[in-house]
Protein backbone atom coordinates (compact mmCIF):
# COMPACT_ATOMS: atom_id res chain seq x y z
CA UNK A 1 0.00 0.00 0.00
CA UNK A 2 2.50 2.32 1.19
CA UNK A 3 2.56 6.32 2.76
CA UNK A 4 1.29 9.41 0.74
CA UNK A 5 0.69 13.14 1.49
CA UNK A 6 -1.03 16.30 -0.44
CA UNK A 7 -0.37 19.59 0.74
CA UNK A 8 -2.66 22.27 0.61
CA UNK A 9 -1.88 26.13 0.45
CA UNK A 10 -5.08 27.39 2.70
CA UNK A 11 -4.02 31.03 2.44
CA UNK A 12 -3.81 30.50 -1.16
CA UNK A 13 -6.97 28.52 -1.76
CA UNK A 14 -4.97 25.83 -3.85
CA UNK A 15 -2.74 22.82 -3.97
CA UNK A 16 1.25 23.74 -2.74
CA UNK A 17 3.10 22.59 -5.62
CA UNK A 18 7.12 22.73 -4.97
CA UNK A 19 6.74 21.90 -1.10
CA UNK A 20 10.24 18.98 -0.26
CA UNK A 21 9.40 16.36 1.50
CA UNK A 22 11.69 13.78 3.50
CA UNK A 23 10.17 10.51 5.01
CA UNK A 24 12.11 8.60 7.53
CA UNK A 25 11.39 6.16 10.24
CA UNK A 26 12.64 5.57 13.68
CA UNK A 27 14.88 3.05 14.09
CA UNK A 28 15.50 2.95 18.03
CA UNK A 29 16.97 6.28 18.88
CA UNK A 30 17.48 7.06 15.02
CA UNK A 31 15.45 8.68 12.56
CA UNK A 32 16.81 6.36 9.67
CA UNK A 33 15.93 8.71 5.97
CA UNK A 34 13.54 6.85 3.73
CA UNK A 35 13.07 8.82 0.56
CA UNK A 36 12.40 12.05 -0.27
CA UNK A 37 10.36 14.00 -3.00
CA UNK A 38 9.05 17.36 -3.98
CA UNK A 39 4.50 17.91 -4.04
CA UNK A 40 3.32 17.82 -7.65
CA UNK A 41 0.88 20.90 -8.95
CA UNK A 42 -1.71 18.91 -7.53
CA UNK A 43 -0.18 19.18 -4.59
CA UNK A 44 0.82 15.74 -4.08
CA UNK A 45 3.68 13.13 -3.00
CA UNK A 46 2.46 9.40 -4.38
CA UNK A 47 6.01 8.06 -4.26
CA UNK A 48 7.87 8.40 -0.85
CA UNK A 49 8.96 5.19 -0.40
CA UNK A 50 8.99 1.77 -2.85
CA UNK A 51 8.74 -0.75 -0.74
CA UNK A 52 5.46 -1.18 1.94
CA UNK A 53 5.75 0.03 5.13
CA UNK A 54 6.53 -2.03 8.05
CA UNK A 55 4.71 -1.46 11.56
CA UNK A 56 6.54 1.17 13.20
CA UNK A 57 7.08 5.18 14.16
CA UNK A 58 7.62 7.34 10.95
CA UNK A 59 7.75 11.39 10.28
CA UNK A 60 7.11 13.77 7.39
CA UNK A 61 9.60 16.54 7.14
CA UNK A 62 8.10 19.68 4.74
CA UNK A 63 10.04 22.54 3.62
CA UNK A 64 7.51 25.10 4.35
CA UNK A 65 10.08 28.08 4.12
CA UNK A 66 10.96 27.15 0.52
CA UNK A 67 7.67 26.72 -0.79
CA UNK A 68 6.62 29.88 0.70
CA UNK A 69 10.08 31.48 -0.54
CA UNK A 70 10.15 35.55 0.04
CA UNK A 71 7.18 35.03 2.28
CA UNK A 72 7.59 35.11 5.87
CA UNK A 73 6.77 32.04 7.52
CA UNK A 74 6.45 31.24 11.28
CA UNK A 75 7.07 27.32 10.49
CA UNK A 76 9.94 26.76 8.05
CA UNK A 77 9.59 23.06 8.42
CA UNK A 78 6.52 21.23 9.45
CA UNK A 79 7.46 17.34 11.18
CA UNK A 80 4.33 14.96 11.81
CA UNK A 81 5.77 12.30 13.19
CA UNK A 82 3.01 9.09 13.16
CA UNK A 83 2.48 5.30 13.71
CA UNK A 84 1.95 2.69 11.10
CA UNK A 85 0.61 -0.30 12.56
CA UNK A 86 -0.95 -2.44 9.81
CA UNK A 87 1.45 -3.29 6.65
CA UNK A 88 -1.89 -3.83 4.65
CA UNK A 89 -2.99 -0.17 5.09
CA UNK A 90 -2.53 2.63 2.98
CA UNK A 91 -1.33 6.00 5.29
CA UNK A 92 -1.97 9.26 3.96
CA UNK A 93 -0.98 12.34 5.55
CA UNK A 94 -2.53 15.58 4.37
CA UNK A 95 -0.61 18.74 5.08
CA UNK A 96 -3.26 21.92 5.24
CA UNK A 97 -0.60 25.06 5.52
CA UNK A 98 -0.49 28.35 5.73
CA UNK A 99 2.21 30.80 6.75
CA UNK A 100 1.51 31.33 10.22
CA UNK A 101 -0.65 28.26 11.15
CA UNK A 102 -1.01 24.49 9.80
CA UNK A 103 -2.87 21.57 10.60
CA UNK A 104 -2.99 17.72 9.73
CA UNK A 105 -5.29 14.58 9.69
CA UNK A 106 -5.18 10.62 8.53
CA UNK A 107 -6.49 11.10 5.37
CA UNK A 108 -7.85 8.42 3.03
């Protein structure tokens, strides 16, 4: 199945395209990097990782401050760190951002 995300630009009204994106997982005291891509201009990452996730804690790293560029952002980077627990799942993470404020969910 695997791990996706989709970032959306609220104070824009549209999808971020251009937002980096690093996955990793912990790995006892280490966050061990997992892949890394860049949101589409649909706003989306369908590719993070090739292989399906195993049970475990993982994060989302996203370059707010260079999506948002010459804007001023309070969050350059936005972590959600969160817990896969079935292999069979499919765990998407939408991103809802803005440059002083964002928010998150388990999507579908």
């Amino acid at each position: 199945m695997g791990i996706t995300t989709h970032v959306l630009d609220t104070s824009a009204g549209r999808p971020a395209a251009g937002v980096p994106v690093a996955l990793e997982r912990l790995e006892g005291n280490d966050w061990i990097f997992l892949g890394r891509s860049e949101t589409d201009s649909d706003g989306r990452c369908r590719a993070l990782m090739e292989s399906t996730p195993v049970p475990g804690l993982y994060r989302l790293t996203f370059g707010t401050a260079i999506y948002f560029g010459a804007t001023r952002t309070f969050f350059p980077e936005v972590m959600i760190a969160f817990e896969v627990r079935e292999e069979a799942e499919h765990y998407h993470v939408p991103l809802l951002v803005s440059p002083f404020g964002y928010t998150t969910y388990r999507g579908s």
